[in-house]
Protein backbone atom coordinates (compact mmCIF):
# COMPACT_ATOMS: atom_id res chain seq x y z
CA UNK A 1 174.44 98.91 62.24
CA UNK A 2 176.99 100.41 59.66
CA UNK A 3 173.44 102.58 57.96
CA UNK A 4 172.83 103.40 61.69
CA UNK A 5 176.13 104.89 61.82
CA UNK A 6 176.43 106.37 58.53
CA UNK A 7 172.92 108.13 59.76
CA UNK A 8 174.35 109.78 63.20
CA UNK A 9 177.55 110.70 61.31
CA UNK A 10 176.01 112.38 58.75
CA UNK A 11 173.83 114.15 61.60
CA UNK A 12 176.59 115.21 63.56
CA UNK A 13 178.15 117.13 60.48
CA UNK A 14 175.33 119.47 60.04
CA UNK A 15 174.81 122.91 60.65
CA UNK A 16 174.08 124.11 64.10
CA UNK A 17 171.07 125.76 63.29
CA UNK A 18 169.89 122.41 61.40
CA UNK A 19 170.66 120.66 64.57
CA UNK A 20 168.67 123.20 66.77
CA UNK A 21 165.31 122.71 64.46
CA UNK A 22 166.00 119.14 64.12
CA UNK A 23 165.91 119.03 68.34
CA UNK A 24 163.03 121.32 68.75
CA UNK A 25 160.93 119.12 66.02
CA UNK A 26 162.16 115.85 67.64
CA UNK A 27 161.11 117.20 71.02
CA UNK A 28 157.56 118.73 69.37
CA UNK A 29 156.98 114.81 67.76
CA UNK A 30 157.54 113.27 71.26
CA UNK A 31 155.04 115.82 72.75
CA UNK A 32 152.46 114.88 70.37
CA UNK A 33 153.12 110.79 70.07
CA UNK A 34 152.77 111.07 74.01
CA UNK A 35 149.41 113.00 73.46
CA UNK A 36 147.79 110.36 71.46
CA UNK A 37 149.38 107.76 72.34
CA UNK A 38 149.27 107.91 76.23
CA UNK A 39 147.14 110.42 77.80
CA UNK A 40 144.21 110.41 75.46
CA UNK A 41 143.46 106.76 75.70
CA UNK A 42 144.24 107.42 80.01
CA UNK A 43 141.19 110.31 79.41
CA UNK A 44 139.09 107.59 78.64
CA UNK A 45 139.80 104.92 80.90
CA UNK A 46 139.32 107.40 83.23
CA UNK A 47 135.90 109.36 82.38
CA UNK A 48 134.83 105.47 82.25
CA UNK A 49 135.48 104.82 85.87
CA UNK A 50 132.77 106.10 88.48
CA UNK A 51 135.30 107.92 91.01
CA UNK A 52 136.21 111.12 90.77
CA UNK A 53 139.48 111.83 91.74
CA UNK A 54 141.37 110.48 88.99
CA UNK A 55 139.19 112.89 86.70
CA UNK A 56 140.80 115.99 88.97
CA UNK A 57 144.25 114.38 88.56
CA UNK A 58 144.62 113.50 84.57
CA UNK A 59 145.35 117.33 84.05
CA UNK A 60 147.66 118.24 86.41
CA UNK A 61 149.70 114.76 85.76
CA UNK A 62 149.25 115.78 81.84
CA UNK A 63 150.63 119.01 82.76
CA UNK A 64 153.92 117.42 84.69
CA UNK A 65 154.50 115.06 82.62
CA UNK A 66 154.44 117.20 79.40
CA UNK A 67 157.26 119.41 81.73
CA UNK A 68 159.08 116.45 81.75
CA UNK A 69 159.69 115.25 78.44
CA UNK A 70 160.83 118.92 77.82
CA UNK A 71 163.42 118.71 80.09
CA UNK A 72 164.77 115.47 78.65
CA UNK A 73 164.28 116.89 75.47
CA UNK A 74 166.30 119.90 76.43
CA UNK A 75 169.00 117.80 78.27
CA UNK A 76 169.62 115.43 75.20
CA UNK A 77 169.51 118.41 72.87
CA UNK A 78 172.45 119.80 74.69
CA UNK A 79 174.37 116.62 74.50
CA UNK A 80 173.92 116.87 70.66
CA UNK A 81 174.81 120.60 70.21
CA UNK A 82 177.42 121.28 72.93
CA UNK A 83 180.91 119.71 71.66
CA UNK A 84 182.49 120.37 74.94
CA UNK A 85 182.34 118.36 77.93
CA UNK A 86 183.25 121.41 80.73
CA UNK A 87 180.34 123.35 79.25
CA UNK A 88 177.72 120.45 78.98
CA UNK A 89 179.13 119.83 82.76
CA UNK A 90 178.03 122.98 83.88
CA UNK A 91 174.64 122.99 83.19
CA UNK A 92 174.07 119.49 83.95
CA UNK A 93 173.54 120.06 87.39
CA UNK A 94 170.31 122.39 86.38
CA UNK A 95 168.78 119.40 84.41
CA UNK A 96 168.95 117.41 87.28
CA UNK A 97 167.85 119.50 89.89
CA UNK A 98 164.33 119.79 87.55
CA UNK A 99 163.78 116.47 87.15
CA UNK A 100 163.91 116.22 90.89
CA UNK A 101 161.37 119.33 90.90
CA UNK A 102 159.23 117.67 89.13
CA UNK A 103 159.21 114.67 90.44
CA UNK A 104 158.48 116.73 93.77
CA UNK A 105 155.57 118.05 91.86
CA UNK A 106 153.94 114.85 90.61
CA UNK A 107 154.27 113.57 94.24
CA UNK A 108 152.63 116.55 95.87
CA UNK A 109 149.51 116.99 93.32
CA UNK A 110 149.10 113.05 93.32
CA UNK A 111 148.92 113.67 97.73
CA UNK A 112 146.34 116.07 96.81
CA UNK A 113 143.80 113.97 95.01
CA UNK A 114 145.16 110.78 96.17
CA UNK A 115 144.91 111.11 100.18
CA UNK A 116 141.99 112.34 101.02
CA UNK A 117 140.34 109.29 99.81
CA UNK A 118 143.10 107.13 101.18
CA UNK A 119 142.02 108.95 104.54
CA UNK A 120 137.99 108.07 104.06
CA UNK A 121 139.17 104.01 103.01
CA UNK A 122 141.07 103.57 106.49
CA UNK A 123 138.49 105.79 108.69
CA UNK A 124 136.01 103.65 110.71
CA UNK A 125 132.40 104.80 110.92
CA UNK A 126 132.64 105.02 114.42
CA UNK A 127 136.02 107.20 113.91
CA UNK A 128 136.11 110.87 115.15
CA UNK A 129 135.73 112.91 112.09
CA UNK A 130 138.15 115.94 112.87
CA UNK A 131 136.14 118.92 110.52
CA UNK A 132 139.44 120.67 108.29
CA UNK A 133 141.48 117.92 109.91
CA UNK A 134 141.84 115.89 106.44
CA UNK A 135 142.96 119.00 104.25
CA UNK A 136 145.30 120.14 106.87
CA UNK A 137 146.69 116.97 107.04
CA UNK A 138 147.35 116.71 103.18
CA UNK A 139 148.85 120.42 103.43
CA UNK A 140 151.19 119.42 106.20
CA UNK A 141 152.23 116.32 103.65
CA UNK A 142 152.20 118.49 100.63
CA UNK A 143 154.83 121.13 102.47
CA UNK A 144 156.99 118.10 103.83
CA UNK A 145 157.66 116.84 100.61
CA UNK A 146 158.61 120.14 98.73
CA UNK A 147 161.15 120.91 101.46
CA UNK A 148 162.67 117.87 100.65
CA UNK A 149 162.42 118.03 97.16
CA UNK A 150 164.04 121.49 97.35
CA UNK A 151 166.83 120.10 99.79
CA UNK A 152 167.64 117.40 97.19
CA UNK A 153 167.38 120.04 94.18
CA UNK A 154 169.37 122.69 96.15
CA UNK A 155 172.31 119.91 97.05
CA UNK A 156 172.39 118.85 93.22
CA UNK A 157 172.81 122.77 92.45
CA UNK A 158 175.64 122.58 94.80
CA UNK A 159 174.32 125.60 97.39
CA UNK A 160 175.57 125.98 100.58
CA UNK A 161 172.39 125.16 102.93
CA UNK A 162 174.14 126.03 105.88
CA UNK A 163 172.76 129.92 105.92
CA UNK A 164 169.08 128.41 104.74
CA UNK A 165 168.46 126.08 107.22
CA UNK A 166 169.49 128.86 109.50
CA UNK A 167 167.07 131.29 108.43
CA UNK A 168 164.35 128.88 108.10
CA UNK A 169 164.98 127.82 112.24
CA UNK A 170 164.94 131.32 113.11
CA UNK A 171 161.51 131.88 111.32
CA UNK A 172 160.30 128.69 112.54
CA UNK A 173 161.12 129.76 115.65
CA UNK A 174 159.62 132.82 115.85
CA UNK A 175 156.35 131.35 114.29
CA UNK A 176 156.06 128.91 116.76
CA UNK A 177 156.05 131.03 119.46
CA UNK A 178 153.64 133.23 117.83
CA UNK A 179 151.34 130.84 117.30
CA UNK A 180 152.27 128.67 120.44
CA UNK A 181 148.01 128.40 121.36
CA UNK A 182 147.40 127.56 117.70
CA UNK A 183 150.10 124.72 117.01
CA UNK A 184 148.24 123.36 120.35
CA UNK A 185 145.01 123.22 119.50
CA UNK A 186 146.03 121.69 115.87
CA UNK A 187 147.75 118.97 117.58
CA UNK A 188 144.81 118.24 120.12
CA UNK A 189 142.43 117.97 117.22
CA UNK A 190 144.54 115.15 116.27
CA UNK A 191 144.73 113.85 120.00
CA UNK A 192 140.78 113.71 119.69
CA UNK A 193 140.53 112.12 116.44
CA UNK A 194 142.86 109.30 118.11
CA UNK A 195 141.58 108.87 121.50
CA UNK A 196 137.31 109.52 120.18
CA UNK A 197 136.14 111.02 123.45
CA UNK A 198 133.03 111.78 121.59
CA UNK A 199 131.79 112.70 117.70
CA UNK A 200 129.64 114.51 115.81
CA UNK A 201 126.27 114.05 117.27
CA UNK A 202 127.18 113.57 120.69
CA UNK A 203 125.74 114.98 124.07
CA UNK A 204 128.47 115.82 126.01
CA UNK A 205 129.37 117.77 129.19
CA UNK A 206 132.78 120.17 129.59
CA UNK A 207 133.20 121.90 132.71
CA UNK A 208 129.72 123.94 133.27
CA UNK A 209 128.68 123.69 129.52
CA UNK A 210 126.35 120.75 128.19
CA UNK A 211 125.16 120.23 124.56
CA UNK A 212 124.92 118.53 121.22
CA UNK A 213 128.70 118.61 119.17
CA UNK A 214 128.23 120.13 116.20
CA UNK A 215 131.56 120.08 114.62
CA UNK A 216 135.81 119.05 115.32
CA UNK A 217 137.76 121.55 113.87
CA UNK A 218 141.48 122.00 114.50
CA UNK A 219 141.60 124.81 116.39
CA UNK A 220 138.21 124.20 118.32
CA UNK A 221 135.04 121.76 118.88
CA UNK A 222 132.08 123.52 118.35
CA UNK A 223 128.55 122.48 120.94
CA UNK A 224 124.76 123.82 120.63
CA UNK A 225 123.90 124.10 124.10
CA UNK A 226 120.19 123.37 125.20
CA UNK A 227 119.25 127.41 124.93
CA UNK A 228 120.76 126.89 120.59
CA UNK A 229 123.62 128.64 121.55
CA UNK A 230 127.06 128.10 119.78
CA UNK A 231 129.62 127.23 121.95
CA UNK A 232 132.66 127.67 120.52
CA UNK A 233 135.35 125.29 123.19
CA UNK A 234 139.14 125.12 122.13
CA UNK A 235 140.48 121.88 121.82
CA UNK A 236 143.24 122.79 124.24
CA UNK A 237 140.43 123.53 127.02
CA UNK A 238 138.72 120.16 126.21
CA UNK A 239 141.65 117.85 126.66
CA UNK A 240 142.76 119.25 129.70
CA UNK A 241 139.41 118.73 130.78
CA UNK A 242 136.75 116.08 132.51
CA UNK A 243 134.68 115.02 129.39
CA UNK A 244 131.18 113.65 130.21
CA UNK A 245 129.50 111.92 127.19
CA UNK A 246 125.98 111.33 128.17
CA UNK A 247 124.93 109.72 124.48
CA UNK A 248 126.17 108.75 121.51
CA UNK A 249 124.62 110.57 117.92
CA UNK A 250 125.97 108.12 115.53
CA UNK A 251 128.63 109.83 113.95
CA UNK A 252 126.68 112.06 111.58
CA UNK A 253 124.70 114.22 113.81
CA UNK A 254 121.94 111.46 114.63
CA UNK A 255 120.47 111.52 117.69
CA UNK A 256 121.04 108.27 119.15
CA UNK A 257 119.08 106.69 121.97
CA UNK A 258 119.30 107.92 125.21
CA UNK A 259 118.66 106.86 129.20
CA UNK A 260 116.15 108.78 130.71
CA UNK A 261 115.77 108.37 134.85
CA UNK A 262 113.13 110.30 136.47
CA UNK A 263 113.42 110.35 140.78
CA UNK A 264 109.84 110.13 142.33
CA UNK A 265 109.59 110.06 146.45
CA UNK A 266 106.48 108.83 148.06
CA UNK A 267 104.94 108.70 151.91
CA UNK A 268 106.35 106.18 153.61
CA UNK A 269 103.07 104.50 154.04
CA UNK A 270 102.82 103.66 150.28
CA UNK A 271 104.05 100.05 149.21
CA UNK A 272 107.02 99.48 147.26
CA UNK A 273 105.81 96.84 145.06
CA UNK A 274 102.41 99.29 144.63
CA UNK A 275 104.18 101.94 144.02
CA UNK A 276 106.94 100.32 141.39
CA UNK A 277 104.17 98.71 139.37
CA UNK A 278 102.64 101.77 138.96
CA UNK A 279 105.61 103.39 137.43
CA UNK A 280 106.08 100.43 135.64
CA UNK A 281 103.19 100.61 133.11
CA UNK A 282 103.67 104.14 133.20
CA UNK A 283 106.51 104.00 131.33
CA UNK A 284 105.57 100.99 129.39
CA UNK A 285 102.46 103.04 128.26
CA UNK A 286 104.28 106.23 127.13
CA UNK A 287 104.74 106.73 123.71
CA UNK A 288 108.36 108.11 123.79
CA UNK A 289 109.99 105.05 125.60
CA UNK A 290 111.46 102.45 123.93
CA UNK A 291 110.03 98.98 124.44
CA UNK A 292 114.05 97.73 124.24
CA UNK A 293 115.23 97.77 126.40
CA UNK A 294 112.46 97.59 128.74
CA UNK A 295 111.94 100.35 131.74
CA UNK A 296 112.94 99.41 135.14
CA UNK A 297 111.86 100.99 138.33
CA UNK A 298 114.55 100.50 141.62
CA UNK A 299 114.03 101.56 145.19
CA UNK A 300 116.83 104.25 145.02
CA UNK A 301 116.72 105.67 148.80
CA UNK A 302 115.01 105.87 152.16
CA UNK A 303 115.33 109.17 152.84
CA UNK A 304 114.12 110.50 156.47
CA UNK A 305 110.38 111.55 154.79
CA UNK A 306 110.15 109.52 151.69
CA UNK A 307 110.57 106.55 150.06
CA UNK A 308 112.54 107.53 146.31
CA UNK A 309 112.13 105.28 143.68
CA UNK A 310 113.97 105.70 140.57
CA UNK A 311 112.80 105.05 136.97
CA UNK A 312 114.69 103.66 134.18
CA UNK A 313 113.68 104.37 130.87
CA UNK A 314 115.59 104.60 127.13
CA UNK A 315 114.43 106.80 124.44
CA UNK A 316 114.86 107.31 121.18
CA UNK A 317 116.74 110.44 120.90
CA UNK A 318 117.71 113.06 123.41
CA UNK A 319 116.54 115.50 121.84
CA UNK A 320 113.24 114.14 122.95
CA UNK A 321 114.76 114.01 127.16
CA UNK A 322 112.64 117.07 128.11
CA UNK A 323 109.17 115.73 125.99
CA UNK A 324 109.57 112.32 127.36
CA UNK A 325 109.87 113.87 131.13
CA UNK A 326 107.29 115.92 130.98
CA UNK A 327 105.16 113.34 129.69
CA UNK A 328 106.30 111.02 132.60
CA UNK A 329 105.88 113.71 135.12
CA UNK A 330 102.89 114.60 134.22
CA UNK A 331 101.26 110.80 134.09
CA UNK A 332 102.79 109.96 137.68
CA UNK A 333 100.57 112.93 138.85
CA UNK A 334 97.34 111.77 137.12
CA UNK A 335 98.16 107.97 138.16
CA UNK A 336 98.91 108.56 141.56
CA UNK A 337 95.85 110.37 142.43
CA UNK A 338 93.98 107.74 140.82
CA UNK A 339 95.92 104.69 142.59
CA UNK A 340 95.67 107.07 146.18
CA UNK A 341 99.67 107.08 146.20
CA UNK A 342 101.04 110.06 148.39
CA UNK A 343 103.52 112.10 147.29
CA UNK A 344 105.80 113.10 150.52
CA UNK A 345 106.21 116.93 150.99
CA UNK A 346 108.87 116.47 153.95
CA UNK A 347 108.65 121.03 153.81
CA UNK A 348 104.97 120.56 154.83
CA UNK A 349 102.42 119.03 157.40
CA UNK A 350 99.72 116.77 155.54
CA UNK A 351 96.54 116.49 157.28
CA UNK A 352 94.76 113.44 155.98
CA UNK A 353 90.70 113.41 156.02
CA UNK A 354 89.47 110.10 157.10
CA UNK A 355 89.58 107.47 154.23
CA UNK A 356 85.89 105.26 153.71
CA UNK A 357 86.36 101.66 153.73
CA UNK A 358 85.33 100.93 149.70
CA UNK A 359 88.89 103.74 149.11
CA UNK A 360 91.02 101.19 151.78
CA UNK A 361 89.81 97.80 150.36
CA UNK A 362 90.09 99.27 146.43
CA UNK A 363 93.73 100.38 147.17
CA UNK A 364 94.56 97.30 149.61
CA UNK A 365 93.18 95.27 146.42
CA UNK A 366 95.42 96.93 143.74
CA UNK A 367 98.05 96.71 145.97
CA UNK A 368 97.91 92.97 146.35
CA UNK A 369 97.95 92.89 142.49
CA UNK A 370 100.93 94.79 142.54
CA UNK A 371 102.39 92.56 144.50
CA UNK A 372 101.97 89.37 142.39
CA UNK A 373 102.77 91.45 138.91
CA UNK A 374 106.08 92.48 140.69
CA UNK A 375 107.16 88.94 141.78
CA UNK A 376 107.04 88.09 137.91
CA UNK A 377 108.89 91.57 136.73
CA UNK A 378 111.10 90.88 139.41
CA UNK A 379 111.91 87.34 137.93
CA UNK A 380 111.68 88.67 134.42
CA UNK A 381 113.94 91.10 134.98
CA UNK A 382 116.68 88.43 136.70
CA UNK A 383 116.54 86.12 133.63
CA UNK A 384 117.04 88.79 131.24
CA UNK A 385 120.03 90.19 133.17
CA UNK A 386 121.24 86.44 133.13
CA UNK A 387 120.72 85.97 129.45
CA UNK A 388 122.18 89.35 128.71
CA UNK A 389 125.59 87.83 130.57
CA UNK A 390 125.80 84.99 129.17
CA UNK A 391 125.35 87.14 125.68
CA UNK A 392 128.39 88.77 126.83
CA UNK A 393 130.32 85.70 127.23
CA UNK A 394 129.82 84.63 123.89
CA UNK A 395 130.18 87.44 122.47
CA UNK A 396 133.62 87.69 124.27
CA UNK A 397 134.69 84.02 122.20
CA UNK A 398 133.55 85.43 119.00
CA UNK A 399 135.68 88.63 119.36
CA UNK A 400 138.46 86.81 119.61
CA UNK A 401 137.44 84.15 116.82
CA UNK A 402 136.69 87.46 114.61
CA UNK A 403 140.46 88.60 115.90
CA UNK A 404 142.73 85.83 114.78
CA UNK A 405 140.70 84.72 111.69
CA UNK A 406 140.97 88.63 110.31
CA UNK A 407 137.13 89.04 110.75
CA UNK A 408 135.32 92.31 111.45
CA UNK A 409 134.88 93.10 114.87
CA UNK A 410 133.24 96.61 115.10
CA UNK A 411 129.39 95.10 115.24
CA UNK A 412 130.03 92.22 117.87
CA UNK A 413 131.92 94.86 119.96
CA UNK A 414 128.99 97.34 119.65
CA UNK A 415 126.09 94.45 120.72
CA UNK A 416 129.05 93.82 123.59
CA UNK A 417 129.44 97.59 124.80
CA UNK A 418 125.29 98.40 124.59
CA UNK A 419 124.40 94.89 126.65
CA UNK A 420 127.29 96.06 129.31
CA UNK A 421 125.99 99.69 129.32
CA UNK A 422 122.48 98.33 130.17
CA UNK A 423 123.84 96.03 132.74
CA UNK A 424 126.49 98.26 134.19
CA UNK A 425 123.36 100.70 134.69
CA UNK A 426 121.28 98.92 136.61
CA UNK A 427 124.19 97.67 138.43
CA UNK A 428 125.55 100.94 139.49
CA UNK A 429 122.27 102.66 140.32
CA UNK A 430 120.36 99.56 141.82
């Protein structure tokens, strides 16, 4: 202790320019010991690990952190040099308010790198994915926490903020009113990424415009309408209005699978269970309907002329809806003729030529076989609607198993919604 003290007073009594080299050097050593010692081996733990946002943030960190021993270095330099206590006072106030700086700094580069992949971690993969929304939000956070570093600096400087924050309410004032329609659609975007309406991928309906969304911005939601035209819809417009999604895409611009129901009247001299049979293997046979879930044909109304059925079918994507109909269309007009089914034309006066008996006995024949395939569908059909409900049931207890055990619910509740969708379609149409 006494050499320690011999040391420092044999310091203190040199020359002021001794001392001034002496700090610079001191300061320089530190600079380099922290190069070596510190952020080298951090380069290579780094280049060693497979993400990629730490390699973006070693420099900038390097950088701040290089600022900051300089500052300390500076600060206890001019505890060493300057004797008195009122002149070391004054500029004490400067040293602090630059730590605080760049501590403000450290926090707001770190957001940079740091939250965007935060953000992707905590985002769902049925989330809506708000296009700009992610490096908006990290500006908005990178702004937030320089105004408060430069509160916090400015208070430590001892400035009167009164006449600031004045200035700065005014401004915001005026830019908020500029950009009233802006600030509105920015915070909508947000409102949509909540509430997921619909995502990328989507066919959806707004007012008179239908199409495929092709992208969430903040300031609009973007749709390629069925003629490949861009619709450009603000996000203000969209949430105040009536949203029809008619399919899901998957999140990525996937077309997902989609209902397709094709209306088909007939003479009211045609039989039902003829006529739904027919339709039946129709769809079964075409090569853009899904086998799962199965087609289903419904009597859908007894109009004054004609008898419409309604066919249920699912395919693949909608962007095959207008192949698959025309394929269906086109089949019930080949079929029909074929079975002797009679399309009604209520707008005209059919004269029917006299049938021979081998046409009446062939179609009373395949009628009668309609009639015993369509007792079995019709069975089928009622067992797999009760097995689909009981799914639902279980599926109910395991959701809440998955809840209070911590488990992952998203797949259960996505068997749950598509068996409900399936039933609640058949229930509201049939």
């Amino acid at each position: 202790m006494e050499l320690i003290s011999d040391l420092l007073d044999y310091l203190d009594g040199l020359p002021f320019s001794v001392k001034v080299v002496l700090c610079i050097l001191g300061t320089a050593l530190v600079l380099i010991v922290t190069k070596y010692v510190l952020i080298r081996p951090w380069k290579e733990i780094v280049k060693s690990s497979s993400a990629g946002w730490d390699d973006k943030l070693l420099a900038p960190l390097a950088v701040r952190l290089n600022l900051f021993i300089l500052a300390a270095g500076g600060q206890l330099s001019c505890i060493w040099l300057i004797e008195s206590d009122i002149d070391y006072n004054t500029l004490q106030p400067y040293f602090g308010a630059s730590y605080i700086m760049i501590a403000t700094s450290i926090s707001s580069v770190s957001t940079k790198y740091l939250m965007p992949v935060i953000l992707e971690q905590f985002q769902k993969r049925d989330a809506v994915t708000v296009s700009g929304g992610n490096p908006f939000l990290v500006i908005c956070t990178r702004a937030a926490l320089y105004f408060v570093g430069t509160y916090f600096a400015l208070i430590e400087l001892d400035i009167d903020l009164f006449g600031i924050f004045a200035s700065l309410t005014l401004i915001a004032l005026i830019l908020g009113i500029a950009m009233q329609q802006t600030i509105s659609n920015i915070a909508n975007s947000f409102l949509l990424a909540v509430d997921r309406p619909f995502e990328v991928g989507d066919r959806i309906e707004i007012d008179e415009t239908i199409g495929t969304v092709v992208s969430i911005g903040v300031l609009s939601t973007k749709v390629l309408d069925h003629d490949e035209r861009l619709v450009i819809i603000p996000n203000n417009t969209i949430i105040s209005s009536d949203i029809v999604n008619h399919a899901r895409g998957g999140g990525e611009g996937i077309a997902s699978r989609k209902s397709l129901i094709v209306d088909i009247g007939v003479s009211y001299d045609e039989d039902i269970d003829h006529v739904k049979y027919t339709l039946l293997k129709l769809a079964r046979e075409s090569p853009h309907c899904l086998k799962k879930p199965e087609p289903r044909v419904l009597v859908n109304e007894l109009d004054d002329f004609t008898k419409v059925f309604r066919l249920f079918a699912w395919i693949e994507s909608y962007n095959e809806e207008f192949i698959a109909r025309d394929w269906i269309l086109k089949s019930i007009d080949e079929n029909f003729n074929s079975e002797g089914i009679s399309i009604s034309f209520p707008t005209e006066v059919e004269i029917k030529g006299e049938s021979s008996p081998t046409d009446i006995s062939g179609k009373a024949e395949r009628q009668q076989i309609a009639r015993e395939q369509m007792v079995i569908e019709e069975q089928r059909f009622q067992d797999e609607r009760e097995a689909a409900r009981l799914r639902l049931k279980e599926l109910e207890k395991e959701m809440l198993k998955a809840e209070q055990t911590g488990g992952k619910k998203y797949d259960l509740e996505f068997e749950s919604q598509a068996i409900e969708s399936e039933l609640n379609t058949f229930d509201r149409e049939g």
